[in-house]
PDB file of N, CA and C in Angstrom:
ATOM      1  N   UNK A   1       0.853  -1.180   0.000  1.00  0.00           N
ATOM      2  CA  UNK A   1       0.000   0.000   0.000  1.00  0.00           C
ATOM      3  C   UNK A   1       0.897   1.241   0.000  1.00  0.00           C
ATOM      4  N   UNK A   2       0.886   2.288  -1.107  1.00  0.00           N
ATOM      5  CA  UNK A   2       1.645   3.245  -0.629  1.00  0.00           C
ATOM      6  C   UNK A   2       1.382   4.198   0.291  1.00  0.00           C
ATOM      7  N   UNK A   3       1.886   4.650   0.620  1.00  0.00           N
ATOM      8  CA  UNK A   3       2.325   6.214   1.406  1.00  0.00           C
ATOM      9  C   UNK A   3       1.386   7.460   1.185  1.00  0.00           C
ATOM     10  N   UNK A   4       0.327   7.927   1.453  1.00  0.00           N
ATOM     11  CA  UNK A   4       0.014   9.316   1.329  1.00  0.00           C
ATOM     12  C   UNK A   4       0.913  10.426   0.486  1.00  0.00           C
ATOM     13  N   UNK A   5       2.133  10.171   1.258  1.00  0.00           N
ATOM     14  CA  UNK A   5       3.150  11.201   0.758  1.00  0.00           C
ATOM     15  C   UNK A   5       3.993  10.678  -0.032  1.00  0.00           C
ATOM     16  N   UNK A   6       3.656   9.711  -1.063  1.00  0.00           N
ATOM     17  CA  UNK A   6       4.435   9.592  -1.973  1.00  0.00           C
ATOM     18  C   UNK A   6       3.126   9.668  -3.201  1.00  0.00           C
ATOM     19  N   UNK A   7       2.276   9.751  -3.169  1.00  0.00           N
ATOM     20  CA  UNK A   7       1.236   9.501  -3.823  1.00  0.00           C
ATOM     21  C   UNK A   7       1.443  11.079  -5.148  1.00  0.00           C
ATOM     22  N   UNK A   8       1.093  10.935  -5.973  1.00  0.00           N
ATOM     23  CA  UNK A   8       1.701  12.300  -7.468  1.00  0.00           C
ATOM     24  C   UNK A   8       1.036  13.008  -7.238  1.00  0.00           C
ATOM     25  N   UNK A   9      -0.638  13.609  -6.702  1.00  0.00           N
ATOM     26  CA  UNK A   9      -1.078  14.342  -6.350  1.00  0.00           C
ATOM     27  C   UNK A   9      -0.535  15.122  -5.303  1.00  0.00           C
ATOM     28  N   UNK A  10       0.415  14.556  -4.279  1.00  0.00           N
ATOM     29  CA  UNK A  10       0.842  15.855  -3.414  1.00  0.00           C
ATOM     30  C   UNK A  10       1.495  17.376  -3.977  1.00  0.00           C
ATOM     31  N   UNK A  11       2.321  17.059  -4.986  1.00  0.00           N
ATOM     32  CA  UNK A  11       2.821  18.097  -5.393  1.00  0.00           C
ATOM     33  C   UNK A  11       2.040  18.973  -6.170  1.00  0.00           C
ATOM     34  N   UNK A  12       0.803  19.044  -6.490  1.00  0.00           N
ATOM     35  CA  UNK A  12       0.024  19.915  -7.100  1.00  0.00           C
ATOM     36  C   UNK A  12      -0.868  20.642  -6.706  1.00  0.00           C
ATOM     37  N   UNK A  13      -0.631  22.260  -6.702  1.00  0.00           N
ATOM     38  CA  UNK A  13      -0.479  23.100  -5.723  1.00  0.00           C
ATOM     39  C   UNK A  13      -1.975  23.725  -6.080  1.00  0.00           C
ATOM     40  N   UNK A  14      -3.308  23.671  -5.389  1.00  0.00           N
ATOM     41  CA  UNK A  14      -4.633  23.927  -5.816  1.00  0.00           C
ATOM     42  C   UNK A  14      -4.874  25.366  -4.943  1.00  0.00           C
ATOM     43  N   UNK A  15      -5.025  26.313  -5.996  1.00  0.00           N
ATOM     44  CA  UNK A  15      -5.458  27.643  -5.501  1.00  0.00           C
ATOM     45  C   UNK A  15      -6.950  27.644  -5.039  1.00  0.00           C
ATOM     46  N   UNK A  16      -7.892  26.953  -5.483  1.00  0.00           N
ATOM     47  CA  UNK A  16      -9.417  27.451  -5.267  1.00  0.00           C
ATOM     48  C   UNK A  16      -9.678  26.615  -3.959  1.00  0.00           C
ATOM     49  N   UNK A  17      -9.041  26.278  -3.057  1.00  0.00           N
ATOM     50  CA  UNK A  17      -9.317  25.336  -1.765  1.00  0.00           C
ATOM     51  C   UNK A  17      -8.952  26.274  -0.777  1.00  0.00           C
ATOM     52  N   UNK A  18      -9.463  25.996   0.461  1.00  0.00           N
ATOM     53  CA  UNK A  18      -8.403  26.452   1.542  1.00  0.00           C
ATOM     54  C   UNK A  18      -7.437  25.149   2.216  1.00  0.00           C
ATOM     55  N   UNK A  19      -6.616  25.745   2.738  1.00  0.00           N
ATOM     56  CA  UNK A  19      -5.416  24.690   3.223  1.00  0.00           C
ATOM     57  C   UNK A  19      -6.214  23.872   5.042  1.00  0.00           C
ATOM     58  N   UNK A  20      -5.341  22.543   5.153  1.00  0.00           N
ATOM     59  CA  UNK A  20      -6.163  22.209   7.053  1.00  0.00           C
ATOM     60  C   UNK A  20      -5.942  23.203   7.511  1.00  0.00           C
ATOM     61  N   UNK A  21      -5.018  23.732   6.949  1.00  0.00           N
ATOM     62  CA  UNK A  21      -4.073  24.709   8.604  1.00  0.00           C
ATOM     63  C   UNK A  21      -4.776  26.327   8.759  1.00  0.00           C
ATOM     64  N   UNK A  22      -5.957  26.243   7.771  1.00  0.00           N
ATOM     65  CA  UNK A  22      -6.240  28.204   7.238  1.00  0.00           C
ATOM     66  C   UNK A  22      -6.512  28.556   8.931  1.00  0.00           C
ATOM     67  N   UNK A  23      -6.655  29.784   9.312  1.00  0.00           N
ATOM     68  CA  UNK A  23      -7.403  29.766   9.891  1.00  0.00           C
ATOM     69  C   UNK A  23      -7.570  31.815  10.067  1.00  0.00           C
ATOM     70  N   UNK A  24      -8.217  31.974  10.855  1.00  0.00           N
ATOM     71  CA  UNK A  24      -8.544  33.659  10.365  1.00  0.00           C
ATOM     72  C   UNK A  24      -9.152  34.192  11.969  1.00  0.00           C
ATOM     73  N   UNK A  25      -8.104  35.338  12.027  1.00  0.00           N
ATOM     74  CA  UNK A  25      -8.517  35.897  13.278  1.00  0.00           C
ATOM     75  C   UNK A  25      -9.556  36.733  13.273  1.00  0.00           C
ATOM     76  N   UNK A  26     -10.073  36.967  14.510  1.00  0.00           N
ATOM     77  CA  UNK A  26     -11.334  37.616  14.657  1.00  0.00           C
ATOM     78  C   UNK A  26     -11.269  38.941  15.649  1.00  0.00           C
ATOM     79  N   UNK A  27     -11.192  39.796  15.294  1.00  0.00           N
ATOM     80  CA  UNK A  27     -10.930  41.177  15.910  1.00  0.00           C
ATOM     81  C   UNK A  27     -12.675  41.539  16.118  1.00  0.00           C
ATOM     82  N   UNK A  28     -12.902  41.653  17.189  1.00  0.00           N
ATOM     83  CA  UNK A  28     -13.967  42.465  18.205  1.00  0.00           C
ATOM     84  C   UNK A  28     -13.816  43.641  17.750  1.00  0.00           C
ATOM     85  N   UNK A  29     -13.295  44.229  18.150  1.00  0.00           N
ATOM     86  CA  UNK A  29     -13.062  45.575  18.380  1.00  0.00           C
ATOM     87  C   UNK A  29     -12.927  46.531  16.134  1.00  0.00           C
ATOM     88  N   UNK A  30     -13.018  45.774  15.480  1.00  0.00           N
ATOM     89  CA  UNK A  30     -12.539  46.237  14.045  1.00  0.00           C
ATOM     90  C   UNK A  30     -14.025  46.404  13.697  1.00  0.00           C
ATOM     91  N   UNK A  31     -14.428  47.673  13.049  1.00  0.00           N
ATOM     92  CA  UNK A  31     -15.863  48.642  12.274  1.00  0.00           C
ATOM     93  C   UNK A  31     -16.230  46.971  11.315  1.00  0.00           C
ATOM     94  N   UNK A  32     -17.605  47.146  11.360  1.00  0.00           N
ATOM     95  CA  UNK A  32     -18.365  46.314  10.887  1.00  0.00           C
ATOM     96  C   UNK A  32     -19.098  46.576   9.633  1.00  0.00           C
ATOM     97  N   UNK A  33     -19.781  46.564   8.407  1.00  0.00           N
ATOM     98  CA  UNK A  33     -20.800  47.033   7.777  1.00  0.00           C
ATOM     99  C   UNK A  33     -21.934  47.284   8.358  1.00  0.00           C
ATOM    100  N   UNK A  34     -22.855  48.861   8.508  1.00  0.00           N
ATOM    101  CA  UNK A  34     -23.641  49.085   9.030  1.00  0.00           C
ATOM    102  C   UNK A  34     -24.752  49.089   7.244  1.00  0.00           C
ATOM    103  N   UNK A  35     -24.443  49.687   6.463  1.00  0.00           N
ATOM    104  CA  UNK A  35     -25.323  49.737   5.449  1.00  0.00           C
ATOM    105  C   UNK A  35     -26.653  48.835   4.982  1.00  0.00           C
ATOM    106  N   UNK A  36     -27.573  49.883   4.705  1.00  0.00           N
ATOM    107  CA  UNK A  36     -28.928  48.886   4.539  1.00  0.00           C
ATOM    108  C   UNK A  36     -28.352  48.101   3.336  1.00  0.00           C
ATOM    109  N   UNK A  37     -28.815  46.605   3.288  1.00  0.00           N
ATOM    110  CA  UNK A  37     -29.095  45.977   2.002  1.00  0.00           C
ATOM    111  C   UNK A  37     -30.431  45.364   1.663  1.00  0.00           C
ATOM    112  N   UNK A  38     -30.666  45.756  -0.038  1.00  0.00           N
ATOM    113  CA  UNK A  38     -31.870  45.529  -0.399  1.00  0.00           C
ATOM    114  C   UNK A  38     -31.360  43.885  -0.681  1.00  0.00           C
ATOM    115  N   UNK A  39     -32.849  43.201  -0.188  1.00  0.00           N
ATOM    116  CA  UNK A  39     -32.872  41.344  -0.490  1.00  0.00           C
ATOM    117  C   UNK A  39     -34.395  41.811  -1.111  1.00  0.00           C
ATOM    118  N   UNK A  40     -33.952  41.498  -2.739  1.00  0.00           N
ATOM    119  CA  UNK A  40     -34.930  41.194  -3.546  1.00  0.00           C
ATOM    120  C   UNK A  40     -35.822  43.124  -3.639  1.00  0.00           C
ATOM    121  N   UNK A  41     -36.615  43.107  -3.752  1.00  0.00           N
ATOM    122  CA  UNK A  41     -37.171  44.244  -3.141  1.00  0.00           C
ATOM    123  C   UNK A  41     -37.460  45.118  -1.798  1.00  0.00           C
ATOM    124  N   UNK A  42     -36.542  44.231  -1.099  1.00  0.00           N
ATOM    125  CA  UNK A  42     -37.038  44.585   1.019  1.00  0.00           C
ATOM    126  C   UNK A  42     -36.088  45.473   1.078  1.00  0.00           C
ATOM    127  N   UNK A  43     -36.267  46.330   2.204  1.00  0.00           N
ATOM    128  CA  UNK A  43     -35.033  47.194   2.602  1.00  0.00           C
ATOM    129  C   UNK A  43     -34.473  46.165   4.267  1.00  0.00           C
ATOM    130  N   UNK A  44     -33.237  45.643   3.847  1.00  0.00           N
ATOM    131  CA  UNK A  44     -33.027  45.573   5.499  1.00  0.00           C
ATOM    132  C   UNK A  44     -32.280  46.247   6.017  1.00  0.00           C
ATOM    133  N   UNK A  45     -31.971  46.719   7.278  1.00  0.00           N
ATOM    134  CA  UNK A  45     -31.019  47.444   7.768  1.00  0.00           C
ATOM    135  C   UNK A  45     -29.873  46.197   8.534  1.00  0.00           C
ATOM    136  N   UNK A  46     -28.941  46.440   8.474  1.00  0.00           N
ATOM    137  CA  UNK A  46     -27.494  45.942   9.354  1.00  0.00           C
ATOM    138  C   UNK A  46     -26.909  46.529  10.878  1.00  0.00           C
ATOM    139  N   UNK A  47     -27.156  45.817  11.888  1.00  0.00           N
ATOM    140  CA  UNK A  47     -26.955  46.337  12.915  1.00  0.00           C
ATOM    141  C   UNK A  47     -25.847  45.170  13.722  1.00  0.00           C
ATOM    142  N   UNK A  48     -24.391  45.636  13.592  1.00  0.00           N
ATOM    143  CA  UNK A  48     -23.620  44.603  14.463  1.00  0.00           C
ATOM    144  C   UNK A  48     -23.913  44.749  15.513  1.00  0.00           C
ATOM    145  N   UNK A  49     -23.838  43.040  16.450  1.00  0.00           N
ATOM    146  CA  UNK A  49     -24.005  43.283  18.134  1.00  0.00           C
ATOM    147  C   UNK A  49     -22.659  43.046  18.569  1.00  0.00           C
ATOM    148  N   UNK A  50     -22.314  44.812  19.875  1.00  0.00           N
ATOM    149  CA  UNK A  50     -21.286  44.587  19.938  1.00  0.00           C
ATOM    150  C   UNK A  50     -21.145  43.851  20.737  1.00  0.00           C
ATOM    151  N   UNK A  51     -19.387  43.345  20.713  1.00  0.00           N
ATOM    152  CA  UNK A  51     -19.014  42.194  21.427  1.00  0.00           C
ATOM    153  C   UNK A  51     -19.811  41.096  21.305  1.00  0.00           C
ATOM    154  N   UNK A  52     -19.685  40.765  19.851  1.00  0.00           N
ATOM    155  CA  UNK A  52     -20.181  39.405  19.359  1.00  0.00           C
ATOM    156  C   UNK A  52     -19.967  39.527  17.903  1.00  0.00           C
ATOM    157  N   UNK A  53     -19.706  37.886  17.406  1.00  0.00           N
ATOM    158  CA  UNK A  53     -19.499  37.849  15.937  1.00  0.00           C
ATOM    159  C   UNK A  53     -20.976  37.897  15.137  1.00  0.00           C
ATOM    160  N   UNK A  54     -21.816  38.530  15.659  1.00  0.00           N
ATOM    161  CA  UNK A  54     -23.290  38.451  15.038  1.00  0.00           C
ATOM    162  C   UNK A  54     -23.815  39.810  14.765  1.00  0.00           C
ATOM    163  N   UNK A  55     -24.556  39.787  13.730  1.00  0.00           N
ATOM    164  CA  UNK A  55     -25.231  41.072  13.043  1.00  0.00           C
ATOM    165  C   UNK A  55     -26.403  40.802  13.134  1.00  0.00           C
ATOM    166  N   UNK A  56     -27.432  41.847  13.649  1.00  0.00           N
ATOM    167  CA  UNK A  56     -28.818  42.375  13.856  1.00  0.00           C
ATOM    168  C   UNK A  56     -29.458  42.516  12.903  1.00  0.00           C
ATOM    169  N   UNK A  57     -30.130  41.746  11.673  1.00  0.00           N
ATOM    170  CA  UNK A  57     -30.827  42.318  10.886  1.00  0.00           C
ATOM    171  C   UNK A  57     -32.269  42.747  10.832  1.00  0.00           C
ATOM    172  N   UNK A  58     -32.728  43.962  10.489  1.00  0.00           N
ATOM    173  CA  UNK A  58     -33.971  44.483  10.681  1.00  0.00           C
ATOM    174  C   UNK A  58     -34.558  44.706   9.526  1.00  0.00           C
ATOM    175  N   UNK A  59     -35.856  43.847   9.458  1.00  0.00           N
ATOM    176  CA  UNK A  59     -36.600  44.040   7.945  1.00  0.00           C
ATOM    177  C   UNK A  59     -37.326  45.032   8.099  1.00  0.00           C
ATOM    178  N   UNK A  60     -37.419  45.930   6.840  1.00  0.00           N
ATOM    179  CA  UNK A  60     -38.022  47.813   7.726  1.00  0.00           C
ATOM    180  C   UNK A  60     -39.200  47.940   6.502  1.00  0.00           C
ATOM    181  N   UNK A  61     -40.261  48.210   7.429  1.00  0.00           N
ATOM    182  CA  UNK A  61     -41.720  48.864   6.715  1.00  0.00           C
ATOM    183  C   UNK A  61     -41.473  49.954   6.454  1.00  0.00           C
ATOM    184  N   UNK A  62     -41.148  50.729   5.552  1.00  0.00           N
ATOM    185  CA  UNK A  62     -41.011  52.130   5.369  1.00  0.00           C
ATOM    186  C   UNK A  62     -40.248  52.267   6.728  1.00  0.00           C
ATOM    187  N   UNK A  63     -40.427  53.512   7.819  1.00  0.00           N
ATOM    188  CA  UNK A  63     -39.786  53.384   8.694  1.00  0.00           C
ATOM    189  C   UNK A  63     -39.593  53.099   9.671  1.00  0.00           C
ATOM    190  N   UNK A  64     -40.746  51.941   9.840  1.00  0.00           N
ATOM    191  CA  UNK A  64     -40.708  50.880  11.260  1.00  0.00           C
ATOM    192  C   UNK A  64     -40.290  49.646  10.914  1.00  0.00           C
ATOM    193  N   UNK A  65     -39.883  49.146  12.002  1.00  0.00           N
ATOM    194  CA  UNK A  65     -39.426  47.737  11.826  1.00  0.00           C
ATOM    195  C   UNK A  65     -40.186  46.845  11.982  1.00  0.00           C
ATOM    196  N   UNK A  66     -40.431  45.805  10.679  1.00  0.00           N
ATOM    197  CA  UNK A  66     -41.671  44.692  10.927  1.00  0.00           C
ATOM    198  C   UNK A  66     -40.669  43.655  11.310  1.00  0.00           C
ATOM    199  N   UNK A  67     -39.665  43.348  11.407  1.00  0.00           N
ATOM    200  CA  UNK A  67     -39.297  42.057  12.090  1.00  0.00           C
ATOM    201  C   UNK A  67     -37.934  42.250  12.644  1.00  0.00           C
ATOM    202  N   UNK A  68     -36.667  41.478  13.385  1.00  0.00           N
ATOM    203  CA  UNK A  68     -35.548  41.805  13.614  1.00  0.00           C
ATOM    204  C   UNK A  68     -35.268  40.152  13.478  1.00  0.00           C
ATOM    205  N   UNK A  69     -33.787  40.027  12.561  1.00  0.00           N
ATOM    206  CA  UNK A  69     -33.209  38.617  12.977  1.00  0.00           C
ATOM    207  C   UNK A  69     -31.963  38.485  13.174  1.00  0.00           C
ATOM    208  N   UNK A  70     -31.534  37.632  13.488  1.00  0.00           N
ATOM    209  CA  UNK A  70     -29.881  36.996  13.778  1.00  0.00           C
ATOM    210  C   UNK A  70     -29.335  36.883  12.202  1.00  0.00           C
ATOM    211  N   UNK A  71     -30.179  35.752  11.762  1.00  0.00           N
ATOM    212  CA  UNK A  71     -29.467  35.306  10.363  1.00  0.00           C
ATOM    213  C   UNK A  71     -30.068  36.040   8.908  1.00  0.00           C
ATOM    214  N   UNK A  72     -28.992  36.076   7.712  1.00  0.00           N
ATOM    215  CA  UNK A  72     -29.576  36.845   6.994  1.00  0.00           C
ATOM    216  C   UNK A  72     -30.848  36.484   6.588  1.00  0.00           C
ATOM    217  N   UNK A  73     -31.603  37.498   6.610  1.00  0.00           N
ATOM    218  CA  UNK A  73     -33.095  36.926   5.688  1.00  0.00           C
ATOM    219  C   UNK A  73     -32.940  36.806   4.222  1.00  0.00           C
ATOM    220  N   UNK A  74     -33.948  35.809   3.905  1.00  0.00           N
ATOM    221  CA  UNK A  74     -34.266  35.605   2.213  1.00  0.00           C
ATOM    222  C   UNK A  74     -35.224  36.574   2.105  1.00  0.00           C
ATOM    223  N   UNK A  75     -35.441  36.130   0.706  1.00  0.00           N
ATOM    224  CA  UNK A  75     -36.712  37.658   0.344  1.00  0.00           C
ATOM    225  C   UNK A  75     -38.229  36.716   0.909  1.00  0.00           C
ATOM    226  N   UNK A  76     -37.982  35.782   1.005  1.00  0.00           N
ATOM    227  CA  UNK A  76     -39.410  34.572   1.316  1.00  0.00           C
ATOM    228  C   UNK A  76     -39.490  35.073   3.083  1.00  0.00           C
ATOM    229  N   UNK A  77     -38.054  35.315   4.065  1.00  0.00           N
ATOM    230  CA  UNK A  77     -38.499  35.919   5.490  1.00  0.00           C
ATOM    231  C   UNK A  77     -38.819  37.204   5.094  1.00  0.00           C
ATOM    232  N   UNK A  78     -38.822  37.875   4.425  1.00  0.00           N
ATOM    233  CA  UNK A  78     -38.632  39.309   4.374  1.00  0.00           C
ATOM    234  C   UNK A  78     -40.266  39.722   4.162  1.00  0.00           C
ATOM    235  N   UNK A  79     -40.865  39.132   2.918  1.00  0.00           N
ATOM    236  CA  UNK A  79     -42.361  38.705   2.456  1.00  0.00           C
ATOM    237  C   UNK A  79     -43.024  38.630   4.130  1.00  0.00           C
ATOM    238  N   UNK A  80     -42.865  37.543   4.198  1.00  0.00           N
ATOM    239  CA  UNK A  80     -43.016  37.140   5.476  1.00  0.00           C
ATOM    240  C   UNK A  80     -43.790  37.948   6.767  1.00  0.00           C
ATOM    241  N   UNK A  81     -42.277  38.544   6.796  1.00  0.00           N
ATOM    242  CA  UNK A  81     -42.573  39.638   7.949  1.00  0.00           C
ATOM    243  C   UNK A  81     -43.060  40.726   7.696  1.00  0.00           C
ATOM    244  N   UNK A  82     -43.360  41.678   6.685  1.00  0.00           N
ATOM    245  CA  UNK A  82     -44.124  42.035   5.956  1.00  0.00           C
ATOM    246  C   UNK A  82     -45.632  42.234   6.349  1.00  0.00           C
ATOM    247  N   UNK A  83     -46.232  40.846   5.631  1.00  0.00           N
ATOM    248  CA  UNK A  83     -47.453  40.568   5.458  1.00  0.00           C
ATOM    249  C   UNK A  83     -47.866  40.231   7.159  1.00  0.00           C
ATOM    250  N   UNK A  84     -47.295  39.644   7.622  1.00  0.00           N
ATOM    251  CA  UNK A  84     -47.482  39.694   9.639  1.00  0.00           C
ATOM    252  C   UNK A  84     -47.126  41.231  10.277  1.00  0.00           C
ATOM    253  N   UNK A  85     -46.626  42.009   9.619  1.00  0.00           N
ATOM    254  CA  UNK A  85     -46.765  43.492  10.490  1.00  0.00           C
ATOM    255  C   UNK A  85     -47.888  44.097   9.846  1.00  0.00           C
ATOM    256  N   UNK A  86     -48.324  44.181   8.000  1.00  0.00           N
ATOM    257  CA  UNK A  86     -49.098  44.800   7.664  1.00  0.00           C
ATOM    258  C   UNK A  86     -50.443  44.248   8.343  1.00  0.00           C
ATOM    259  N   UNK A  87     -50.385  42.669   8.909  1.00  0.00           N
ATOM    260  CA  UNK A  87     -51.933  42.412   9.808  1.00  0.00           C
ATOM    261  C   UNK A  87     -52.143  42.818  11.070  1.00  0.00           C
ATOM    262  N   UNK A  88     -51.374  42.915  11.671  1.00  0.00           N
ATOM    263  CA  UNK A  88     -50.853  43.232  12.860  1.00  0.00           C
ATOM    264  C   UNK A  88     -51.519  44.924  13.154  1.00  0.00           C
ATOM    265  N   UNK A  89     -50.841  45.615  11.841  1.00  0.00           N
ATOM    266  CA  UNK A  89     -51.264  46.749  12.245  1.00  0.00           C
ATOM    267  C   UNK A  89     -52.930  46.994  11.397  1.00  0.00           C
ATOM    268  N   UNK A  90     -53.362  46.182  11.187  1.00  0.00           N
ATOM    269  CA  UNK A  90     -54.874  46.375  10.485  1.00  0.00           C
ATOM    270  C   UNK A  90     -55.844  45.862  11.755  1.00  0.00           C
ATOM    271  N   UNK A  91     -55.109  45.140  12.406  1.00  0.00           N
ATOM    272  CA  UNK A  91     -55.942  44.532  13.440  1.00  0.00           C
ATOM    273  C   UNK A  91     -55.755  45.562  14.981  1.00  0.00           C
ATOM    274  N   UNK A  92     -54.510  46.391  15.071  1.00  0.00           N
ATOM    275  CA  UNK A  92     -54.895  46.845  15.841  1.00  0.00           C
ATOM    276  C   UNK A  92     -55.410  48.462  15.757  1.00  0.00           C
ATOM    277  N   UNK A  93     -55.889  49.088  13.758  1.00  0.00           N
ATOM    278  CA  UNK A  93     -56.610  49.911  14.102  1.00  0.00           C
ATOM    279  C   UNK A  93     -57.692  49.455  14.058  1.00  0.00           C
ATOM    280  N   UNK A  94     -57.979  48.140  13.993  1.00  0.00           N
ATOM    281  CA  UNK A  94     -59.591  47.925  14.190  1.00  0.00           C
ATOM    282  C   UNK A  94     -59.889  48.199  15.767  1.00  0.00           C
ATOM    283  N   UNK A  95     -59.100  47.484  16.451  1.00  0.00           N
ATOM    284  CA  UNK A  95     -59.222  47.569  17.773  1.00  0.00           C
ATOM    285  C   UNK A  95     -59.593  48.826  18.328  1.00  0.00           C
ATOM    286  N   UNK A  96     -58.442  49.300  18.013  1.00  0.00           N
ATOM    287  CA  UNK A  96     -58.904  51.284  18.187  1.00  0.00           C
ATOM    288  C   UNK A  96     -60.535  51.703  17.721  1.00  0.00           C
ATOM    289  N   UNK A  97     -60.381  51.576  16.653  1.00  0.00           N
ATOM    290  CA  UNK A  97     -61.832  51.941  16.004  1.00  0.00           C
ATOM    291  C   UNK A  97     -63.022  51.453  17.062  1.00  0.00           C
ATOM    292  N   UNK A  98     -62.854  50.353  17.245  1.00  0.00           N
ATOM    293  CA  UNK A  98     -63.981  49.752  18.244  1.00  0.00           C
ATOM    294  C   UNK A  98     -64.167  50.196  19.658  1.00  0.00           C
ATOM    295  N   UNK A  99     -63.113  51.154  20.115  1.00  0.00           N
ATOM    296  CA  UNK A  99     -63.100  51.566  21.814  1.00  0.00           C
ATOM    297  C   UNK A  99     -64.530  52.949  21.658  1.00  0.00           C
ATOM    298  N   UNK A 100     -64.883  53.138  22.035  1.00  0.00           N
ATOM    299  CA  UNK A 100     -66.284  54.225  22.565  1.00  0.00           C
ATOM    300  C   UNK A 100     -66.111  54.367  23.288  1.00  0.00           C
ATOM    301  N   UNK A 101     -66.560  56.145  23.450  1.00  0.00           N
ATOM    302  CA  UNK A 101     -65.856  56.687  24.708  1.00  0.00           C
ATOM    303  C   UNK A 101     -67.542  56.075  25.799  1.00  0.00           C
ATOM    304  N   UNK A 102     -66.459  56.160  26.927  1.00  0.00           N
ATOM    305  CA  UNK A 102     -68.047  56.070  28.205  1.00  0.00           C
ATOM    306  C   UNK A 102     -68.752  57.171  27.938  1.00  0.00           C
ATOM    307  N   UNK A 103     -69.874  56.890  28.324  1.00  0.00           N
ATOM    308  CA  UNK A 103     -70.984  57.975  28.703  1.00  0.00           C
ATOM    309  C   UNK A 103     -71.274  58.088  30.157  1.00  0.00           C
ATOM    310  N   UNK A 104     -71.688  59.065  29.940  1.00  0.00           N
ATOM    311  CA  UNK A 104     -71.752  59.631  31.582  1.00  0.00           C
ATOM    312  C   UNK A 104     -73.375  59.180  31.629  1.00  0.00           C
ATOM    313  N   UNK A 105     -73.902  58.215  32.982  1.00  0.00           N
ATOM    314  CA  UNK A 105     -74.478  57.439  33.182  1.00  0.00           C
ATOM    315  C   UNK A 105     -75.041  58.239  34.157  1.00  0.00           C
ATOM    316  N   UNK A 106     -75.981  57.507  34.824  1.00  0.00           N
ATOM    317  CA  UNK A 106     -76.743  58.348  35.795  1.00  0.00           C
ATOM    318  C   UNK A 106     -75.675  58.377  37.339  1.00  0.00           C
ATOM    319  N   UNK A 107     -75.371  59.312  37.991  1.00  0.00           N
ATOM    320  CA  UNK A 107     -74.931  59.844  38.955  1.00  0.00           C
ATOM    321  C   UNK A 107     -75.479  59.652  40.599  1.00  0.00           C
ATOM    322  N   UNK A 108     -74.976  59.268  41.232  1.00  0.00           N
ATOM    323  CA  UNK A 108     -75.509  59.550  42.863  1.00  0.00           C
ATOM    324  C   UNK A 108     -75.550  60.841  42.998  1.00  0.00           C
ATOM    325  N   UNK A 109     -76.833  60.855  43.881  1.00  0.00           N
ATOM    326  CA  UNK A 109     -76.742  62.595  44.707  1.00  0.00           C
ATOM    327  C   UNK A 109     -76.359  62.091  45.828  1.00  0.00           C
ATOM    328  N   UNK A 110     -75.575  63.211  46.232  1.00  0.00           N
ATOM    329  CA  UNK A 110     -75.622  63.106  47.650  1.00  0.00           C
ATOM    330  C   UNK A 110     -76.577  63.234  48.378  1.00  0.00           C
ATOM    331  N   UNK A 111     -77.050  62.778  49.985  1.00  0.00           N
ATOM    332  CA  UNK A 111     -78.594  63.637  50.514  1.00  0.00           C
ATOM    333  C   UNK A 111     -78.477  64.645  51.299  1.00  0.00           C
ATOM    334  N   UNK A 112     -79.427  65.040  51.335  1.00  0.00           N
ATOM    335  CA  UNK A 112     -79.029  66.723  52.017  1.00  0.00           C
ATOM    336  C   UNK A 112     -80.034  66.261  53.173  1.00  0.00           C
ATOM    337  N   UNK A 113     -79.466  66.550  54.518  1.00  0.00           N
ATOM    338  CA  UNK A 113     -79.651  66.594  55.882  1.00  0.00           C
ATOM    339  C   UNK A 113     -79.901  67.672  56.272  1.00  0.00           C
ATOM    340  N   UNK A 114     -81.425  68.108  56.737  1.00  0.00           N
ATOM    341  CA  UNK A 114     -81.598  69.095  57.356  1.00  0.00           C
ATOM    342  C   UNK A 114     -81.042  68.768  58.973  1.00  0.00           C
ATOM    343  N   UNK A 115     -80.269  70.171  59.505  1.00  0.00           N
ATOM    344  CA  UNK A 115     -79.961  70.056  60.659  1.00  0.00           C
ATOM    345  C   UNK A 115     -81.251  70.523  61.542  1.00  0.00           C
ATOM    346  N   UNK A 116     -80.709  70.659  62.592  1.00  0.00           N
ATOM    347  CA  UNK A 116     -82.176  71.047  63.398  1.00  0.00           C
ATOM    348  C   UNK A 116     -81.468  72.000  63.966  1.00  0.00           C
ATOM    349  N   UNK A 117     -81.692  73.580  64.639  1.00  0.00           N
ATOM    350  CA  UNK A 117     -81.275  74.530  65.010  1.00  0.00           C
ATOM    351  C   UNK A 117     -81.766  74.600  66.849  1.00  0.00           C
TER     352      UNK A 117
END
């Protein structure tokens, strides 16, 4: 059986791989991309969390936020969250719509006590 390291493939030196040994430091402290990116038609915004290797993404209704995630969204989460904020907020101006103010109902009198002199 031969040898690994005698085998003719060792010597041929492949650029499009990474090597066992790669490995890549991670600086905390180094500026992050804050810039919105559009997925598909959505606007998301980019928010790194500091002191962590993770980014905040926020899928934005015009200028509220209908959802927030960890991982990047597709345009299918983006849809998504979307169509669950645009119900969200239909349901709670119905809610509104439906409050009536009280009416002023019939009242206690107080009784009036004649004293005696």
């Amino acid at each position: 059986m031969p040898h690994i390291n005698e085998l003719p493939h060792r010597d041929v030196l492949r650029t499009d791989t990474l090597s066992l040994y790669t490995f890549v430091k991670y600086d905390p402290l180094a500026r992050r991309a804050t810039t919105p990116v559009m997925v598909g038609p959505y606007l998301v915004h980019r928010e790194p969390l500091w002191g962590s290797v993770h980014t905040l993404y926020k899928i934005m209704d015009g200028t509220e936020v209908a959802r927030a995630q960890i991982s990047y969204p597709s345009e299918g989460d983006c849809a998504t969250a979307l169509s669950a904020h645009k119900a969200a907020r239909r349901i709670a101006a119905r809610m509104t719509a439906k409050v009536r103010p009280i009416k002023k109902g019939w009242k206690a009198k107080p009784m009036t006590v004649k004293e005696a002199a």
